[in-house]
Protein backbone atom coordinates (compact mmCIF):
# COMPACT_ATOMS: atom_id res chain seq x y z
CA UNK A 1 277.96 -139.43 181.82
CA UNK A 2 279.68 -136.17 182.08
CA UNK A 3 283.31 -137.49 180.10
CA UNK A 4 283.95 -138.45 176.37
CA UNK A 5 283.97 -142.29 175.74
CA UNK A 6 286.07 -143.93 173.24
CA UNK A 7 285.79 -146.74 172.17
CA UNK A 8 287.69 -150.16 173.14
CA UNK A 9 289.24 -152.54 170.60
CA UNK A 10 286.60 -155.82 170.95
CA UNK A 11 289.37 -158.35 169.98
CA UNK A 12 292.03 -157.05 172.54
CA UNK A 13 289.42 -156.46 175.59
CA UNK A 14 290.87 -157.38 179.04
CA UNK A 15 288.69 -159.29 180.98
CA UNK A 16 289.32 -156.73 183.79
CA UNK A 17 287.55 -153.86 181.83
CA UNK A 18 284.51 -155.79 182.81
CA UNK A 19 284.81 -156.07 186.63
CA UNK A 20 282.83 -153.57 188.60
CA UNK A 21 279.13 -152.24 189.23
CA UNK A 22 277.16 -152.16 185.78
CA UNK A 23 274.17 -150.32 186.50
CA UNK A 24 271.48 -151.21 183.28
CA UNK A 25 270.78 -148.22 181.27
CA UNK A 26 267.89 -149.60 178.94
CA UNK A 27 267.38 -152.87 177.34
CA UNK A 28 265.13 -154.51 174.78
CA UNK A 29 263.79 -157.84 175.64
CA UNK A 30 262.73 -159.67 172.17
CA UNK A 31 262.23 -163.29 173.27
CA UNK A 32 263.18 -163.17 176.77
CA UNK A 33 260.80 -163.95 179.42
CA UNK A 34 259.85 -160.75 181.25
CA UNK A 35 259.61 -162.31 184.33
CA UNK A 36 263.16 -163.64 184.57
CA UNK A 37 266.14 -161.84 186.41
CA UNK A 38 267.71 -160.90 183.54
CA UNK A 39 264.69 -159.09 181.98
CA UNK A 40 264.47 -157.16 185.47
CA UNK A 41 267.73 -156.88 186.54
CA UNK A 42 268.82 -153.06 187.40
CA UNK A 43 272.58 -154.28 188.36
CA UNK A 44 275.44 -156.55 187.55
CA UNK A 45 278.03 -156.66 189.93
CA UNK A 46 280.77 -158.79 188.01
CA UNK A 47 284.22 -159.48 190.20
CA UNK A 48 286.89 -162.08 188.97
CA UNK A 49 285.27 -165.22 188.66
CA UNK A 50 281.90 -163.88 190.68
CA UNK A 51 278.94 -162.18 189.75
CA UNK A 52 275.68 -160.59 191.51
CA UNK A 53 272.52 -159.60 189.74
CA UNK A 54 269.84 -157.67 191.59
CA UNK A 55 266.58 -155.82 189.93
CA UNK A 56 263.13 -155.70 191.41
CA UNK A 57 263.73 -157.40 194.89
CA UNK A 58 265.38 -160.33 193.19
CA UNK A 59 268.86 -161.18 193.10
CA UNK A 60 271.23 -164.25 192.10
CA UNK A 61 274.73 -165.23 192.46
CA UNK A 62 277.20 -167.53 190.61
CA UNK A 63 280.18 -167.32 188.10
CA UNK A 64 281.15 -165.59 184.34
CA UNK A 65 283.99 -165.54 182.49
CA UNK A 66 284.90 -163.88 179.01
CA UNK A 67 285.04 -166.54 176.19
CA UNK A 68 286.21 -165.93 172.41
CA UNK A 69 285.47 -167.35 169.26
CA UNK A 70 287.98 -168.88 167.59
CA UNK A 71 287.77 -167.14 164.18
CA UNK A 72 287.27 -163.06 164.93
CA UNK A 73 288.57 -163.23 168.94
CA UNK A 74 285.18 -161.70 169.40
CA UNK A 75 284.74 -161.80 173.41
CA UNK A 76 281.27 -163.98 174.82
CA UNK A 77 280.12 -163.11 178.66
CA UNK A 78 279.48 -166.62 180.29
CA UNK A 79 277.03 -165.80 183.33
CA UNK A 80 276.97 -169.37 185.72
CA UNK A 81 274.18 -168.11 187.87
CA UNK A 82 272.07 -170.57 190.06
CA UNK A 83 268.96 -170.15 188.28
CA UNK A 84 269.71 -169.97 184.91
CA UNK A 85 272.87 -170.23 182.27
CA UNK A 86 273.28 -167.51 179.71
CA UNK A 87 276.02 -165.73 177.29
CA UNK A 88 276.19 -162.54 175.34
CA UNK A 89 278.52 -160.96 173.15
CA UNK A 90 280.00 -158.21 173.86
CA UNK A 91 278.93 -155.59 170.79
CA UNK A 92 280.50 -152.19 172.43
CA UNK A 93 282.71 -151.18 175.26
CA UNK A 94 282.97 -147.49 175.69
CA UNK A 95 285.86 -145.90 178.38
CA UNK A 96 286.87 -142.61 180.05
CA UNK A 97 290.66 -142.28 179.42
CA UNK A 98 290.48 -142.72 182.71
CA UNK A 99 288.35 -145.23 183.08
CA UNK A 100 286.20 -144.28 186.08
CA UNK A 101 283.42 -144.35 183.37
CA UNK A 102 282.23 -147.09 181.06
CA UNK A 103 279.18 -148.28 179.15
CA UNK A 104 278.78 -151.87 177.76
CA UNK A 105 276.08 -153.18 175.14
CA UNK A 106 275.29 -157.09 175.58
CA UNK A 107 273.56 -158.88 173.00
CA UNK A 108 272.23 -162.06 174.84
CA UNK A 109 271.43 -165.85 173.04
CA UNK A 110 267.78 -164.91 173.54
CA UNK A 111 267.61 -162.05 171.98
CA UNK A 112 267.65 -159.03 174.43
CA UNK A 113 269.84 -156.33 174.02
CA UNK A 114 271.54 -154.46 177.21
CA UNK A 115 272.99 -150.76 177.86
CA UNK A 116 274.85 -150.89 180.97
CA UNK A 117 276.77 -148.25 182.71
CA UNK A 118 279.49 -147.57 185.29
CA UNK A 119 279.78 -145.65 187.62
């Protein structure tokens, strides 16, 4: 990344800071199986309402959506895919000012934490 990030405010995130081609920077699996998509996915291709996951000759379709929680508006990523259901908070969103670079940090329900990165 060759531009200064700043940091976004969490509790007023648009959903539309999310859309685009997340490539995955690093990750730490913790209880995730190594073997699912997740664990190898090298891409996230989220547009509204859609998403694509690819990594290691693999890939999967289906749905996500930003959820909140009710008591710190912290934002959730719903993935719908058609082999598995999963949802991670959002823990860091990082922007150009001009926003033609980003980098996200996902904590999922199992456990693994992921860097991704735009462009």
């Amino acid at each position: 990344m060759s531009q200064v990030l700043f940091d976004v405010n969490l509790q007023q995130l648009p959903d539309e800071f999310l859309t685009g081609v997340w490539r995955v920077a690093s990750r730490v699996l913790n209880q995730t199986d190594p073997a699912s998509l997740m664990a190898c996915a090298e891409q996230l291709a989220l547009q509204p309402g859609r998403v694509r996951i690819e990594g290691l000759g693999q890939s999967d379709q289906g749905s996500w959506m930003v959820q909140r929680d009710e008591l710190l508006n912290r934002p959730y990523l719903t993935l719908e895919l058609d082999s598995e259901q999963t949802r991670a908070l959002v823990t860091r969103l990082r922007r150009s000012r001009t926003g033609s670079e980003s980098q996200l940090n996902l904590y999922f329900q199992s456990g693994m934490e992921m860097q991704l990165t735009q462009p």
